[in-house]
Protein backbone atom coordinates (compact mmCIF):
# COMPACT_ATOMS: atom_id res chain seq x y z
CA UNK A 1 -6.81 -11.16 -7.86
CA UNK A 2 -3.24 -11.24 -7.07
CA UNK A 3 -1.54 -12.17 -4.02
CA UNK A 4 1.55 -10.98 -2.64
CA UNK A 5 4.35 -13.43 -2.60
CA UNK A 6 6.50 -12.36 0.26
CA UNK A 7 6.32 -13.37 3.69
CA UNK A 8 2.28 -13.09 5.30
CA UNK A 9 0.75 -12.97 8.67
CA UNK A 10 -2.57 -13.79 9.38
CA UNK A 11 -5.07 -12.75 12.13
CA UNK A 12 -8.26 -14.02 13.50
CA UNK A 13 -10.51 -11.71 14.66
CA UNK A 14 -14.26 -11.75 15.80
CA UNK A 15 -16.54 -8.65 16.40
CA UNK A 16 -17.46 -7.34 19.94
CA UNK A 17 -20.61 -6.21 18.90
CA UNK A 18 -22.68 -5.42 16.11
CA UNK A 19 -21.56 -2.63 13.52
CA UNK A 20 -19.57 -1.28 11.18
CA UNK A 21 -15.59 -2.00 11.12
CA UNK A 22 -12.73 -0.17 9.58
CA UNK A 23 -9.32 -1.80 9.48
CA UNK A 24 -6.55 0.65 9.21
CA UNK A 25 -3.28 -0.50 8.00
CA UNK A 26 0.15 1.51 8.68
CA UNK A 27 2.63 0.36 6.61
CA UNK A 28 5.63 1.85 8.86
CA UNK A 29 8.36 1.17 6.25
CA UNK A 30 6.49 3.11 2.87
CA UNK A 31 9.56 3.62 1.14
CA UNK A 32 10.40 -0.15 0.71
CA UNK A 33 7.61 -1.99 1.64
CA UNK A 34 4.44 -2.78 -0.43
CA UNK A 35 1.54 -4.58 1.68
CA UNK A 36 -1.25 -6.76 0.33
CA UNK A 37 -4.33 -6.18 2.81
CA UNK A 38 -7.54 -8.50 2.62
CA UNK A 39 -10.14 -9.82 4.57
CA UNK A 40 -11.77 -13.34 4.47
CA UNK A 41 -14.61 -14.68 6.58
CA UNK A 42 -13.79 -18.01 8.67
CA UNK A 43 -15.73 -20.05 5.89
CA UNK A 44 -12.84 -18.67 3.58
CA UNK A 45 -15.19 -15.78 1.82
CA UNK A 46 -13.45 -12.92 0.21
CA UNK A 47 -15.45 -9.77 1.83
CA UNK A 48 -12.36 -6.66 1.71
CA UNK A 49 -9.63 -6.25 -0.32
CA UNK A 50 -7.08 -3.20 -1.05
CA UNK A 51 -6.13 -3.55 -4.01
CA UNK A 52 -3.70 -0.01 -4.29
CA UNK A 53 -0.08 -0.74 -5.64
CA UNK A 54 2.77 0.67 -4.32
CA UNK A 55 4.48 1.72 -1.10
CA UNK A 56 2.04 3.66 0.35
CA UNK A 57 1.57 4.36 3.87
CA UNK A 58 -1.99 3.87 4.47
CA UNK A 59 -4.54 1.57 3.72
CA UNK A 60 -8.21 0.53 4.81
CA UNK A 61 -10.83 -1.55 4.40
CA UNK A 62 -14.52 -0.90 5.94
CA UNK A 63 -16.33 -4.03 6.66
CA UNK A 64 -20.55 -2.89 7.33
CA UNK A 65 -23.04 -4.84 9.19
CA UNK A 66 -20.87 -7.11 11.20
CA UNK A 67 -22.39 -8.80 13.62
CA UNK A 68 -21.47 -9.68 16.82
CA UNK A 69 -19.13 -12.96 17.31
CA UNK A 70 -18.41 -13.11 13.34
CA UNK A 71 -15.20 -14.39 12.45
CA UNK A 72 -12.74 -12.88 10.12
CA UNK A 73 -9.28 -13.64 8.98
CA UNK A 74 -6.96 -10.59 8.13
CA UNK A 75 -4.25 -11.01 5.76
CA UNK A 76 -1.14 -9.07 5.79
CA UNK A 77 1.04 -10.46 2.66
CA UNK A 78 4.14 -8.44 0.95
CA UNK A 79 3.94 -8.07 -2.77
CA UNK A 80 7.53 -9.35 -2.82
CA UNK A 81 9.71 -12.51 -1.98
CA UNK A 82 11.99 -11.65 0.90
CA UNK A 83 10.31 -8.28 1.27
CA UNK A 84 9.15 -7.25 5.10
CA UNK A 85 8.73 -4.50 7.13
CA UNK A 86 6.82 -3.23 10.21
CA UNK A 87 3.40 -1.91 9.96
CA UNK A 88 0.73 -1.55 12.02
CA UNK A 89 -3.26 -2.69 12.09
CA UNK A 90 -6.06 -0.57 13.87
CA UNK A 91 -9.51 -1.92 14.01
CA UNK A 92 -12.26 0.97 14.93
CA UNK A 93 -15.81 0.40 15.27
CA UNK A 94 -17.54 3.40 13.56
């Protein structure tokens, strides 16, 4: 799976309560900026990736059966060295 190689940022998260997540990416700079978006559990599982190419302005990944106090680590990566850009991340129970 390939990684971005630009600068990252990396979030820890763990669920309120049991259910089913989506996390919404807003890539706020789509004509320049290509995001790398994945999810990894605390013990470093791979459980959501979006793996669309290209500037695009949206992105999401829905995470089902979470339970309550599970821990995640978000990933925010650009596909480019020296490459960043202002985005935003929404995470909505469903």
């Amino acid at each position: 799976m390939d990684r971005g190689t630009g600068p990252d940022l990396v979030y820890k998260w763990a669920a309120p309560s049991n259910g089913d997540y989506t996390f919404d990416l807003d890539n706020h700079d789509s004509a320049s900026l290509d995001l790398v978006f994945y999810i990894r559990t605390c013990a470093n599982s791979q459980v959501g990736y979006d793996s669309t190419t290209g500037a695009l302005t949206d992105r999401q990944i829905v995470l089902n059966g979470i339970e309550s106090g599970e821990g995640y680590l978000i990933f925010v990566d650009s596909a480019a060295t020296n490459n960043g850009g202002n985005f935003s991340l929404d995470i909505i129970q469903d």
